[in-house]
N, C-alpha and C. Protein backbone atom coordinates (compact mmCIF):
# COMPACT_ATOMS: atom_id res chain seq x y z
N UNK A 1 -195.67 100.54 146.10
CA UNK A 1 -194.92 101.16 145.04
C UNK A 1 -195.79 101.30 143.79
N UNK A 2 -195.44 102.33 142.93
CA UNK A 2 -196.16 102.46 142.15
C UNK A 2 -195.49 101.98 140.18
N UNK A 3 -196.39 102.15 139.53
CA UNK A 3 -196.16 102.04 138.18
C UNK A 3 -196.19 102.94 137.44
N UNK A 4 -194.88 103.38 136.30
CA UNK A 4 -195.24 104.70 135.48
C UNK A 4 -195.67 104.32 133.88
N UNK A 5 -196.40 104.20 133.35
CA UNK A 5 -196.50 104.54 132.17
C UNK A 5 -196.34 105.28 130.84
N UNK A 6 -195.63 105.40 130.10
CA UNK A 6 -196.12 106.55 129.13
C UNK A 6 -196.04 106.30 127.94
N UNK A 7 -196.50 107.23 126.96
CA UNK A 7 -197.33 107.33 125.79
C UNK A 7 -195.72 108.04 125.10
N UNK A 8 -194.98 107.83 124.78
CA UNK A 8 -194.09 108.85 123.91
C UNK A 8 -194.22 109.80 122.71
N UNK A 9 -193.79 110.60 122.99
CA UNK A 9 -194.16 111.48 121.39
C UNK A 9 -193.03 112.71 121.25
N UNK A 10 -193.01 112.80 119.94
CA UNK A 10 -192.14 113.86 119.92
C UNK A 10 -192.19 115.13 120.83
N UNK A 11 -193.65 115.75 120.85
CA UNK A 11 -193.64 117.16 121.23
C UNK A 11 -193.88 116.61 122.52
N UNK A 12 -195.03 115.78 122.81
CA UNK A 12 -195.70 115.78 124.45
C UNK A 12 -196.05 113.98 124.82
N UNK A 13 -195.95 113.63 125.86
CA UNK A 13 -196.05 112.67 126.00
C UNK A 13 -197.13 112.17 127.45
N UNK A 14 -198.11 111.42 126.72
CA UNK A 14 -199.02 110.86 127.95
C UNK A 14 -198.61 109.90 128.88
N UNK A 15 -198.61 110.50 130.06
CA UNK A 15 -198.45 109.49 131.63
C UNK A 15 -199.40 109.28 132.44
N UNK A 16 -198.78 107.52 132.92
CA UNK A 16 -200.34 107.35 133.68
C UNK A 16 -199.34 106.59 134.76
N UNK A 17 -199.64 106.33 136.26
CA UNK A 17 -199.43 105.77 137.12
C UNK A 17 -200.62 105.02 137.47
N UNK A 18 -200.20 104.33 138.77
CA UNK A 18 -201.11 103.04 139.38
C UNK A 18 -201.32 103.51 140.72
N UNK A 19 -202.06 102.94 141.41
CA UNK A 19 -202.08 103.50 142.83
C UNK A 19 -201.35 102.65 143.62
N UNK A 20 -200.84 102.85 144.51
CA UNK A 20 -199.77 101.95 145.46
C UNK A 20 -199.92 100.69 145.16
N UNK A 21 -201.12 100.41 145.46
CA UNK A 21 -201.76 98.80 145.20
C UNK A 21 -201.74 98.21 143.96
N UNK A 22 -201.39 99.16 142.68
CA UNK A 22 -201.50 98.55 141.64
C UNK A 22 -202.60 97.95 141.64
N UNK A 23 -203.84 98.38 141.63
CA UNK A 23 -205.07 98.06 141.04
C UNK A 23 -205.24 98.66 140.28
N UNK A 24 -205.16 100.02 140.02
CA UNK A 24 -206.09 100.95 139.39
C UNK A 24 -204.76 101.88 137.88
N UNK A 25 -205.12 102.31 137.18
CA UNK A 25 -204.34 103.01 135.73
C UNK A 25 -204.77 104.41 136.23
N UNK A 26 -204.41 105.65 136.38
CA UNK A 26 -204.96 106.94 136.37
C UNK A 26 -203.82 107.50 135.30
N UNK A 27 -204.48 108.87 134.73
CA UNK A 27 -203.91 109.33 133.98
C UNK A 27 -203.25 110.67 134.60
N UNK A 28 -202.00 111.17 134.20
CA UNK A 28 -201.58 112.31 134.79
C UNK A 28 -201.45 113.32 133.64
N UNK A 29 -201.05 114.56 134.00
CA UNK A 29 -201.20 115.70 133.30
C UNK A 29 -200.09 115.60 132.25
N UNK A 30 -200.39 116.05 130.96
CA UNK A 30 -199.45 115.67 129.73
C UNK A 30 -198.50 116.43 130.37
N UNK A 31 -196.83 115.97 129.44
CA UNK A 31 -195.99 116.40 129.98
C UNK A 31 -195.28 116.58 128.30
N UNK A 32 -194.99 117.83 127.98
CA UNK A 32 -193.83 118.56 127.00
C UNK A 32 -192.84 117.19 127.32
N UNK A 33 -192.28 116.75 125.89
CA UNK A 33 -191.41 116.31 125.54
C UNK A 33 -190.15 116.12 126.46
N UNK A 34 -189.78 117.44 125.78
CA UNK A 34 -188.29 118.36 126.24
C UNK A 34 -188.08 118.09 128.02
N UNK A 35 -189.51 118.22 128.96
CA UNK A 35 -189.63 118.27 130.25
C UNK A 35 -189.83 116.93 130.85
N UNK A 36 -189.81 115.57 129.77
CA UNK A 36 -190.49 114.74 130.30
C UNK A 36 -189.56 114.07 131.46
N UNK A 37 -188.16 113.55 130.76
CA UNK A 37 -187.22 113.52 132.39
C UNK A 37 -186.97 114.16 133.46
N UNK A 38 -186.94 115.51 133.59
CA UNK A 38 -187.31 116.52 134.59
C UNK A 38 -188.38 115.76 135.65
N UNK A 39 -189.21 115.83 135.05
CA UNK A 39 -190.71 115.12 135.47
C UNK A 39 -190.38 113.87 135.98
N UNK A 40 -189.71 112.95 135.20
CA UNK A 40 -190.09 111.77 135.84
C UNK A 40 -189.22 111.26 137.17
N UNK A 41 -188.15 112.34 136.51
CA UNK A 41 -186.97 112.21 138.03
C UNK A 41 -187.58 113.02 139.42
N UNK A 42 -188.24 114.36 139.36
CA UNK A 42 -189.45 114.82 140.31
C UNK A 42 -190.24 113.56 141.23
N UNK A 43 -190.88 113.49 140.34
CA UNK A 43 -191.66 111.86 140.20
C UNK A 43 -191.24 110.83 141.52
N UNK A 44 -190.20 110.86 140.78
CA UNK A 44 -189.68 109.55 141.38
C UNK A 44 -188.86 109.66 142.86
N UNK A 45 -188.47 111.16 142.82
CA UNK A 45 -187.93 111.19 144.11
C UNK A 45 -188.94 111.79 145.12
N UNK A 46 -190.25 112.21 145.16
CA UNK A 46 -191.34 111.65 145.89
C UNK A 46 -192.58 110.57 145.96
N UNK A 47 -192.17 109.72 144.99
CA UNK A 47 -192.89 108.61 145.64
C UNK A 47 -192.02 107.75 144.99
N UNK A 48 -192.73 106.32 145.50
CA UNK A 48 -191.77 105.34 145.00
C UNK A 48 -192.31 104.50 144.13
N UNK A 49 -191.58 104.38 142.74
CA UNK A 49 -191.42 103.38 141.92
C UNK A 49 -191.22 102.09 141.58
N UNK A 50 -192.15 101.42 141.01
CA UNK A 50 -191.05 100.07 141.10
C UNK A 50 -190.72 99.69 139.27
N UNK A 51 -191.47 100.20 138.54
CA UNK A 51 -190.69 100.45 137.18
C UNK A 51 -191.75 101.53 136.00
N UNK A 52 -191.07 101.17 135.32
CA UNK A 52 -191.51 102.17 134.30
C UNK A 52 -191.94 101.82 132.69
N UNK A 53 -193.17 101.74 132.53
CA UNK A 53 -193.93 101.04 131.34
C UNK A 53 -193.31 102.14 130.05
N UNK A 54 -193.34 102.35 128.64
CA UNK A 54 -193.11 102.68 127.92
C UNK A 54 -193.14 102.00 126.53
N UNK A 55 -194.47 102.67 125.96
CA UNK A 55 -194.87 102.43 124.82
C UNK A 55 -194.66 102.09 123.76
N UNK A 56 -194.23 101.02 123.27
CA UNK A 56 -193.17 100.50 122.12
C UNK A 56 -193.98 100.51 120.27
N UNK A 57 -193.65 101.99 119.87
CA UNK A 57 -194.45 101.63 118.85
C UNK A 57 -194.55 100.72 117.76
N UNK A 58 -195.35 99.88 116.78
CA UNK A 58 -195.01 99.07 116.26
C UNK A 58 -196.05 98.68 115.08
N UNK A 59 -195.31 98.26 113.26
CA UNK A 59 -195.79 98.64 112.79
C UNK A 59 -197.17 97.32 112.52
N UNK A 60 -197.98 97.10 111.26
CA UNK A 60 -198.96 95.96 111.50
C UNK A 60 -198.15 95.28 111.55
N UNK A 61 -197.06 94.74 110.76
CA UNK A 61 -196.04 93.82 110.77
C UNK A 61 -195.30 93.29 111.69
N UNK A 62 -195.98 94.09 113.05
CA UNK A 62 -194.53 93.55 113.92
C UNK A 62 -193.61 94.41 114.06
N UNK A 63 -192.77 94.48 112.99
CA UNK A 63 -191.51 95.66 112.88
C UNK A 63 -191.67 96.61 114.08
N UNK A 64 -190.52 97.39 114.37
CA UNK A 64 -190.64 98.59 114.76
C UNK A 64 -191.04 99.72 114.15
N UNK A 65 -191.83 100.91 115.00
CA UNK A 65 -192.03 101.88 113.76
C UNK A 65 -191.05 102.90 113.92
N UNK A 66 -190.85 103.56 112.94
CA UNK A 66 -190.12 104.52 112.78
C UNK A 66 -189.74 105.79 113.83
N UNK A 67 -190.91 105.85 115.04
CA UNK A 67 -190.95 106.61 116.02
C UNK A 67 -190.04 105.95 116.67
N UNK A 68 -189.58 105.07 116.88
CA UNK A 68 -188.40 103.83 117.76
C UNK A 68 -187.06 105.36 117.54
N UNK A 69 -186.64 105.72 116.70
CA UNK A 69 -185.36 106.50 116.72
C UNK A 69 -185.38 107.01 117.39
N UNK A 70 -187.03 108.21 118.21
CA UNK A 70 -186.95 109.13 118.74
C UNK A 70 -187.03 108.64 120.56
N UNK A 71 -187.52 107.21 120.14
CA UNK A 71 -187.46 106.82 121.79
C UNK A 71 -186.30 105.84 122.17
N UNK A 72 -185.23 105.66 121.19
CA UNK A 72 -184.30 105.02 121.61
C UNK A 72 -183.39 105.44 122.34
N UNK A 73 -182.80 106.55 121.80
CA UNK A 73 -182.13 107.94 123.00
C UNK A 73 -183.02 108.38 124.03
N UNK A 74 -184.18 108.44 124.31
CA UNK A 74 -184.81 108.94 125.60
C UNK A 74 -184.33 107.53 126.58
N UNK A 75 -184.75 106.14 125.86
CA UNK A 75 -184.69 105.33 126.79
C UNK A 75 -183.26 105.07 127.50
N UNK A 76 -182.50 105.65 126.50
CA UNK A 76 -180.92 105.73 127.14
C UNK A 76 -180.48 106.57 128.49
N UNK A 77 -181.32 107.59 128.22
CA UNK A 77 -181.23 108.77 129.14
C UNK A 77 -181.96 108.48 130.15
N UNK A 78 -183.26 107.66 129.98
CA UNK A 78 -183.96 107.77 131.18
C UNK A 78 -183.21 106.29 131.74
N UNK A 79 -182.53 105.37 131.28
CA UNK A 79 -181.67 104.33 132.25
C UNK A 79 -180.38 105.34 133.18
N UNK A 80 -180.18 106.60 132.35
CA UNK A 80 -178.96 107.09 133.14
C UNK A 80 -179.41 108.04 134.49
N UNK A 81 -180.49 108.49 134.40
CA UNK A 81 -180.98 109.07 135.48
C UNK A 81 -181.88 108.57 136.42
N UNK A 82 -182.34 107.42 136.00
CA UNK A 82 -182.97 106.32 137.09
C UNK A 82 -182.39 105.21 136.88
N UNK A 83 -181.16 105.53 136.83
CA UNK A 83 -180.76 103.56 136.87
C UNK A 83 -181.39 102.18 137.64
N UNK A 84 -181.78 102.91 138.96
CA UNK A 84 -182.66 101.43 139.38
C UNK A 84 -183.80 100.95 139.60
N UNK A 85 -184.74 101.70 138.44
CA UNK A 85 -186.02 101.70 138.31
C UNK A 85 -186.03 100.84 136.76
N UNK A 86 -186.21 99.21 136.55
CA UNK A 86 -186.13 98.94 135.31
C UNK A 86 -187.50 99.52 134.64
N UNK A 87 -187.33 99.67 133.56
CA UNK A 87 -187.56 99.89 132.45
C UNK A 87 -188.06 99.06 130.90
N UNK A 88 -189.54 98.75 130.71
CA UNK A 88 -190.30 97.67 130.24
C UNK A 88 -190.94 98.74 129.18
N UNK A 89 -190.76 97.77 127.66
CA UNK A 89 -191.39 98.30 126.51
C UNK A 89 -192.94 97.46 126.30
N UNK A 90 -194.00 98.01 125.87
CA UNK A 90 -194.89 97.27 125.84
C UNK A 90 -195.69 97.61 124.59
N UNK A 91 -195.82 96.70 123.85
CA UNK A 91 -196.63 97.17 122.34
C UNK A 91 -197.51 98.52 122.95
N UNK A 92 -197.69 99.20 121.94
CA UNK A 92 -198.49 100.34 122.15
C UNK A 92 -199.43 100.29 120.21
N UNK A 93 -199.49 98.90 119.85
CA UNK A 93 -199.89 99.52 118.37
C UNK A 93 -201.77 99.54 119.21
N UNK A 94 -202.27 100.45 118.03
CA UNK A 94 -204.25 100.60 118.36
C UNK A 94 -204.05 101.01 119.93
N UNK A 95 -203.19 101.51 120.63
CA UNK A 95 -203.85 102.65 121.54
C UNK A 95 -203.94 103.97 121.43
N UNK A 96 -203.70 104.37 120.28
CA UNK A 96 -204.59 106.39 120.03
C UNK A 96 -206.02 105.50 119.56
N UNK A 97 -206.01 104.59 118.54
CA UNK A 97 -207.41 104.11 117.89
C UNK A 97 -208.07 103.63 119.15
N UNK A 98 -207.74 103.15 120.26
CA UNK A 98 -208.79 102.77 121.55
C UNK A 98 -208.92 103.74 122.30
N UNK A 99 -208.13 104.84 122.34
CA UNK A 99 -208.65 106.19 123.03
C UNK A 99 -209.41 106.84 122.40
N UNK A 100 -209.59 107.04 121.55
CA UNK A 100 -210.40 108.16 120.58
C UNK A 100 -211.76 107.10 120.63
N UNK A 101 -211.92 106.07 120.16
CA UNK A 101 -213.10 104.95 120.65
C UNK A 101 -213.46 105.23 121.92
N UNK A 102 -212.70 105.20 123.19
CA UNK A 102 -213.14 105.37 124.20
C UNK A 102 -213.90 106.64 124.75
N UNK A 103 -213.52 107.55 123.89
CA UNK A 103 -213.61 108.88 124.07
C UNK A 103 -215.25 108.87 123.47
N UNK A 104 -215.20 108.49 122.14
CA UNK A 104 -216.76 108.53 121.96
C UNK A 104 -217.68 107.49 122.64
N UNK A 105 -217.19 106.64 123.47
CA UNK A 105 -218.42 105.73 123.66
C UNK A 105 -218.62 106.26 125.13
N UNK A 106 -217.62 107.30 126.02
CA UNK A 106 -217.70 107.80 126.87
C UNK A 106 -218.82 109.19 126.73
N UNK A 107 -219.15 109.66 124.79
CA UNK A 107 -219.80 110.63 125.49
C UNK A 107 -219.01 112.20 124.97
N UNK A 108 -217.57 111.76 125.15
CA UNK A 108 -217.00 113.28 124.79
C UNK A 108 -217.38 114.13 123.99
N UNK A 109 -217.35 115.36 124.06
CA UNK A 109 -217.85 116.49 123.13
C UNK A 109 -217.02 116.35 121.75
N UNK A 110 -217.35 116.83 120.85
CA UNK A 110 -215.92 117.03 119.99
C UNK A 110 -214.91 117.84 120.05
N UNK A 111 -215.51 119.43 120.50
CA UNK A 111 -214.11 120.15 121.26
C UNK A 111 -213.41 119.34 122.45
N UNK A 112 -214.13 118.55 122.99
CA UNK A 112 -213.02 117.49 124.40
C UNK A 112 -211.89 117.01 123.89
N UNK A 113 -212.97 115.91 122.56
CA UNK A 113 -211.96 114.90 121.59
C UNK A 113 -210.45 115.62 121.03
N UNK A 114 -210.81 116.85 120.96
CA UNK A 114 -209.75 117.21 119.98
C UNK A 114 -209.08 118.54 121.09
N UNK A 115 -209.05 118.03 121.83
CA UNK A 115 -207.99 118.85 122.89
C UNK A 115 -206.59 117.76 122.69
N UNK A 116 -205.98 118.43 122.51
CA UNK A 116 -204.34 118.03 122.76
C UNK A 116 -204.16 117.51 123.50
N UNK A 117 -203.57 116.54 123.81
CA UNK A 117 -203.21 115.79 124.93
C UNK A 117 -204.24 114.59 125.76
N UNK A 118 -205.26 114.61 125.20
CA UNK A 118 -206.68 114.12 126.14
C UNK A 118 -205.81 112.88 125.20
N UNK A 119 -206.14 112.16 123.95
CA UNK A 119 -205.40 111.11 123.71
C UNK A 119 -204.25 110.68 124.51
N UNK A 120 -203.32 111.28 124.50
CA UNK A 120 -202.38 110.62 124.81
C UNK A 120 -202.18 110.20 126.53
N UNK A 121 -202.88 110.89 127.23
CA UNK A 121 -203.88 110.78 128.52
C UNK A 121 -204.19 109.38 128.38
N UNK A 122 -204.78 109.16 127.85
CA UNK A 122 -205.98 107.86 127.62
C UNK A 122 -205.08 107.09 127.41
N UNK A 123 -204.01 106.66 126.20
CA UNK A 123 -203.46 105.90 125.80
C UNK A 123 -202.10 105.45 126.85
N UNK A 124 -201.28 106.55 127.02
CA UNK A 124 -200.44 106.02 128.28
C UNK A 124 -201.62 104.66 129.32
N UNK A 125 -202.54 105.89 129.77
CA UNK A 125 -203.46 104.83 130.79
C UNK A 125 -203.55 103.12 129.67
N UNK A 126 -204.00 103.55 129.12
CA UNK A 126 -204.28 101.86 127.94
C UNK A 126 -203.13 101.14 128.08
N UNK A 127 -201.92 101.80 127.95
CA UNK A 127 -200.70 101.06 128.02
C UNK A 127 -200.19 100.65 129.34
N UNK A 128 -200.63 101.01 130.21
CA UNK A 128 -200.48 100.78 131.83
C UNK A 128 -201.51 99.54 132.08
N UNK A 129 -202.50 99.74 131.98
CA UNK A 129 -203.66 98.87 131.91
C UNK A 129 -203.35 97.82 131.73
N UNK A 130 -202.99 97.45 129.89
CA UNK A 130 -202.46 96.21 129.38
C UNK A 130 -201.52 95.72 129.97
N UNK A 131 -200.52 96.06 130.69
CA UNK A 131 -199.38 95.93 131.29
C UNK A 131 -200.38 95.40 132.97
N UNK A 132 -200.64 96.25 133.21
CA UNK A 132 -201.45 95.61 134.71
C UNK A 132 -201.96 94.00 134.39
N UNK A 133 -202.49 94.23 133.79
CA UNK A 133 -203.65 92.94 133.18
C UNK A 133 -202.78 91.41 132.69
N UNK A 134 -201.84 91.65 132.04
CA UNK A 134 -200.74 91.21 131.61
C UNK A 134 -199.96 90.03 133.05
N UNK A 135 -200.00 90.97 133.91
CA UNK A 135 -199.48 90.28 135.25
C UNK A 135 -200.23 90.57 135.78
């Protein structure tokens, strides 16, 4: 079974899965906002799940950040259309700042860096990762 990850965001949001074995973080193709349940219900009814990581933003303080409003109703919606796939928040603070790091110590061009979506690519994966590593 596998692991889903993602990066939330208003417009588009980065996803990353695991490979059956849960060894490995890969990143999948950004997914529009608006499309992201579409997607993950797709998803899920060809392969199998065993839960679903999701990026808990948060401010230096601890606090929640203010992006929390926009993922509090998704997370509602996505319990109503996968009810039996739980559903795990995992700090997400300094993963755009460790993708964009990663990105230069990898090498990337600067037109790469600043493609849309290549962050949030990276960062879902970061947030899957930590979560792998974690357990």
């Amino acid at each position: 079974m596998r692991i889903i990850a993602i990066d939330y965001g208003r417009r588009r949001c980065g996803v990353a899965v695991t490979d059956p074995l849960k060894i490995s973080a890969n990143p999948l193709p950004v997914v529009r906002t608006c499309d992201l349940l579409a997607f993950l219900t797709e998803y899920c009814s060809r392969e199998q799940v065993e839960r679903i990581i999701v990026g808990e933003p948060r401010q230096m303080n601890g606090e929640p950040s203010e992006s929390m409003r926009y993922i509090r109703p998704f997370l509602g919606q996505l319990k109503k259309v996968l009810p039996d796939i739980p559903v795990e928040m995992v700090d997400e603070r300094f993963t755009s700042v460790m993708a964009h790091r990663d990105m230069l110590t990898a090498g990337f061009k600067k037109t790469d860096r600043q493609r849309k979506g290549l962050a949030d690519e990276m960062s879902a994966t970061i947030i899957l990762t930590t979560w792998l590593e974690s357990h």
